[in-house]
Protein backbone atom coordinates (compact mmCIF):
# COMPACT_ATOMS: atom_id res chain seq x y z
CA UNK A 1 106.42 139.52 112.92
CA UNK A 2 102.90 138.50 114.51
CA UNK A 3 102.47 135.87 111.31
CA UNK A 4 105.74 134.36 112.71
CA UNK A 5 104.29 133.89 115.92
CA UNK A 6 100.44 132.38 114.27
CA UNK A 7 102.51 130.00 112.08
CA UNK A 8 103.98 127.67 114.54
CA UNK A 9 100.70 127.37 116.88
CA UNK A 10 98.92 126.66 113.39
CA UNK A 11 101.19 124.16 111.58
CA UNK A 12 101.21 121.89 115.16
CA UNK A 13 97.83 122.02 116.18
CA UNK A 14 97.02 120.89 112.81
CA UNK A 15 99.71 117.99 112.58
CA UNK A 16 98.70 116.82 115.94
CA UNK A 17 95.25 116.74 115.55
CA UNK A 18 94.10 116.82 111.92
CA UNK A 19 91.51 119.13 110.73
CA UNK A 20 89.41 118.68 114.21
CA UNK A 21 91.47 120.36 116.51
CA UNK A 22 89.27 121.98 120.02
CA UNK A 23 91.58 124.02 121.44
CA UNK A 24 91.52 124.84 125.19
CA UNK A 25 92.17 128.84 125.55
CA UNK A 26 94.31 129.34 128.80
CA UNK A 27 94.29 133.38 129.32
CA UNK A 28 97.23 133.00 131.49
CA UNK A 29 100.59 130.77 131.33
CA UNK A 30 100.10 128.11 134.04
CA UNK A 31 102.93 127.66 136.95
CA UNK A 32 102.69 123.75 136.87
CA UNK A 33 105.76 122.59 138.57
CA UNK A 34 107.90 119.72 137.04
CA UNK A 35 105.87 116.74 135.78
CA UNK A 36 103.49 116.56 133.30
CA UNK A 37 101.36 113.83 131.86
CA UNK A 38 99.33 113.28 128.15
CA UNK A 39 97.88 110.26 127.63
CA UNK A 40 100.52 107.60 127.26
CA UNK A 41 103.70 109.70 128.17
CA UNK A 42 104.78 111.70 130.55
CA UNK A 43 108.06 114.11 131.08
CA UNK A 44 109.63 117.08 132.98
CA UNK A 45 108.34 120.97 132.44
CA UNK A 46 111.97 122.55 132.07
CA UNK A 47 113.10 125.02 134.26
CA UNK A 48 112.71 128.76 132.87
CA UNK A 49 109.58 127.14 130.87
CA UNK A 50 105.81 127.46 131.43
CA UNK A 51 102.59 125.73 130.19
CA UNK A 52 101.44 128.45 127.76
CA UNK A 53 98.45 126.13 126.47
CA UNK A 54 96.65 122.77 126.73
CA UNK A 55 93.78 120.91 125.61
CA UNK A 56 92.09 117.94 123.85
CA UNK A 57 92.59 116.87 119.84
CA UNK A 58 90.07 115.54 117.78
CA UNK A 59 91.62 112.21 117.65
CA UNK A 60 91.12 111.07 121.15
CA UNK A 61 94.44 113.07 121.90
CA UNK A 62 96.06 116.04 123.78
CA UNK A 63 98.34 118.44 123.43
CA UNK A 64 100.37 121.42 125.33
CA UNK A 65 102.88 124.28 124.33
CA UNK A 66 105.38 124.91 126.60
CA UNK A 67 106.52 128.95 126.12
CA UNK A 68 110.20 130.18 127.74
CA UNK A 69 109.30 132.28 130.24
CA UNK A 70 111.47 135.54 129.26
CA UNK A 71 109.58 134.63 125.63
CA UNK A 72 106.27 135.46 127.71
CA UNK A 73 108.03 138.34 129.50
CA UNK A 74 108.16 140.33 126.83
CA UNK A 75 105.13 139.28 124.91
CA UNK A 76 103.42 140.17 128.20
CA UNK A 77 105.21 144.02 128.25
CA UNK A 78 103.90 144.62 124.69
CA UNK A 79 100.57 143.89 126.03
CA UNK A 80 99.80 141.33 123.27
CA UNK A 81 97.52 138.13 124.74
CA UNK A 82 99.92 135.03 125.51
CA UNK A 83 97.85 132.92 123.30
CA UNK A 84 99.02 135.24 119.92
CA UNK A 85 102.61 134.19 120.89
CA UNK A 86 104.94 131.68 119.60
CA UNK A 87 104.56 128.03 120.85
CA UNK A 88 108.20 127.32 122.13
CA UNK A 89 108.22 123.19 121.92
CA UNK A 90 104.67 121.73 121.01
CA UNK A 91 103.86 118.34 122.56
CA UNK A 92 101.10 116.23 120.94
CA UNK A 93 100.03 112.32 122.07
CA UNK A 94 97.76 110.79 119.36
CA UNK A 95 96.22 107.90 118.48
CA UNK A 96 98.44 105.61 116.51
CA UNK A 97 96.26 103.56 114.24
CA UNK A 98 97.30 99.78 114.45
CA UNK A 99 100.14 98.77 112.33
CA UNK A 100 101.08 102.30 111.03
CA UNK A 101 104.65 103.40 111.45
CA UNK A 102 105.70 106.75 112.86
CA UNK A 103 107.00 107.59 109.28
CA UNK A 104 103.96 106.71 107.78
CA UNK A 105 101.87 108.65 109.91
CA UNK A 106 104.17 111.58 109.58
CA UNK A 107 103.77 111.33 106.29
CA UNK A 108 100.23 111.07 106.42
CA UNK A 109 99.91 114.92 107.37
CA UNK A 110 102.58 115.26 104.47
CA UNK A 111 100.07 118.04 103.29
CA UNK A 112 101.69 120.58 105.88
CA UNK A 113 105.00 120.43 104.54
CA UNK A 114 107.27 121.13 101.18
CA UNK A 115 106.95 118.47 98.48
CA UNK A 116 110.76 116.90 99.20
CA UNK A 117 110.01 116.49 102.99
CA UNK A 118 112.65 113.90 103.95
CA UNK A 119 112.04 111.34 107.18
CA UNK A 120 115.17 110.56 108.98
CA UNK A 121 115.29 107.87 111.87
CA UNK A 122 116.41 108.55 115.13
CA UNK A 123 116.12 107.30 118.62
CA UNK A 124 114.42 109.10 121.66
CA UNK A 125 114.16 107.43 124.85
CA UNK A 126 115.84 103.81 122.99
CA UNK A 127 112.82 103.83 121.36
CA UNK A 128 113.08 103.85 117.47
CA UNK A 129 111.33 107.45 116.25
CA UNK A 130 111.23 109.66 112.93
CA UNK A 131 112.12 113.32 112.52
CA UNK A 132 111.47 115.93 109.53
CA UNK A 133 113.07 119.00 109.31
CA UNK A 134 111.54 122.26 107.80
CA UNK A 135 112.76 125.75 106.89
CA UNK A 136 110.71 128.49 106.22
CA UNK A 137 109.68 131.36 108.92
CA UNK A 138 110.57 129.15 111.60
CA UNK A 139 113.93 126.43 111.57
CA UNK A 140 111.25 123.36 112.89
CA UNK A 141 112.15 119.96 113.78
CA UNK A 142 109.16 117.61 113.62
CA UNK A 143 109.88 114.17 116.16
CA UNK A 144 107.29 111.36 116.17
CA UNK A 145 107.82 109.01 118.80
CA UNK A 146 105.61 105.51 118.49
CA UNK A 147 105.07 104.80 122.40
CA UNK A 148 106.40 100.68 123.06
CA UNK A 149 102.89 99.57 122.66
CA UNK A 150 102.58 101.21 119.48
CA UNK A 151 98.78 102.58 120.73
CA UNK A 152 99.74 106.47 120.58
CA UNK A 153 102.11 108.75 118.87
CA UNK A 154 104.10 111.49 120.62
CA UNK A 155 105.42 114.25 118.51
CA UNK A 156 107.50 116.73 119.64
CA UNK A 157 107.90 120.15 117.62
CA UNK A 158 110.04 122.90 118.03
CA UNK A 159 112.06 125.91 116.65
CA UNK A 160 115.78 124.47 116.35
CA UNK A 161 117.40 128.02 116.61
CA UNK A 162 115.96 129.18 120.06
CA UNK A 163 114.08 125.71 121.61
CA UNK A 164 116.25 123.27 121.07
CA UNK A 165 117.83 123.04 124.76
CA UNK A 166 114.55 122.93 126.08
CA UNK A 167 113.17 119.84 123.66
CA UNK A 168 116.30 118.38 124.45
CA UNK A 169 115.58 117.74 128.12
CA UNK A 170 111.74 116.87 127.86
CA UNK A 171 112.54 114.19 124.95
CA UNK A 172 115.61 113.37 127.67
CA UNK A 173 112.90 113.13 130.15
CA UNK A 174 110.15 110.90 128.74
CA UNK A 175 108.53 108.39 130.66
CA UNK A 176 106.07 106.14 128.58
CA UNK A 177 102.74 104.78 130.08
CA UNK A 178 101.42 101.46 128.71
CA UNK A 179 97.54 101.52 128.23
CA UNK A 180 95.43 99.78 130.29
CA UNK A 181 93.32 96.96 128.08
CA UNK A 182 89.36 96.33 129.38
CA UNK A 183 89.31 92.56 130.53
């Protein structure tokens, strides 16, 4: 059962950052209220949801893993640390590099997933984005959103059997920042 809980944390921090992932260890969940910000995006913390873990990619990117509180309830009463629990939706923003797709870079980290991984379109925020779907110890959706400038990528992870109310309303709540270009 702990391998269930490694496998998710694992698979995400290594399609959101590559192979160069620094992750930030948080030894307790955080009680951020609300908003939240990565670079080029920013949405809404959903109620019964905390900030389980946050920090920096190798590719000039961040991430964060929001956890369902009752989730870290009960990890917390078997006296396991929160960081060996499961990631409940996974939030990346990356670099995108110029004139790559969101498909393409999705399938870029192709590596991660079964040979046949199929790329459907679908559209977050009206803005035009891929998903992949995989089954194995986890049911996990895969969404990689191009922000409108096309600079960054925001992907969105989570397990479709118990997250996907929660991904729901912060892809619902997405609010995409522009980048600032040096004059």
């Amino acid at each position: 059962m702990k391998l269930k809980y490694f496998i998710l944390p694992a698979v995400l921090l290594f399609v959101g950052a590559g192979c160069a992932a620094q992750q930030v260890n948080t030894p307790e969940l955080s009680n951020k209220e609300n908003a939240y910000s990565l670079p080029g995006v920013s949405f809404m913390v959903p109620q019964g949801m905390m900030i389980a873990g946050e920090g920096v990619t190798g590719n000039d990117g961040s991430y964060v893993s929001l956890w369902d509180v009752e989730t870290y309830e009960s990890i917390k009463k078997q006296k396991l640390e929160a960081l060996d629990g499961p990631s409940s939706v996974y939030i990346t923003s990356d670099l995108l590099p110029k004139g790559m797709s969101a498909e393409q870079w999705l399938k870029q980290k192709s590596g991660l997933f079964s040979a046949g991984m199929k790329v459907e379109p679908v559209v977050v925020g009206n803005l035009q984005a891929v998903k992949t779907h995989e089954e194995g110890l986890l049911s996990l959706d895969i969404i990689a959103i191009p922000t409108p400038d096309k600079s960054r990528i925001i992907v969105i992870a989570y397990d479709t059997i118990n997250m996907n109310s929660y991904a729901q309303q912060v892809m619902n709540s997405l609010k995409f920042v522009t980048a600032v270009q040096p004059k």
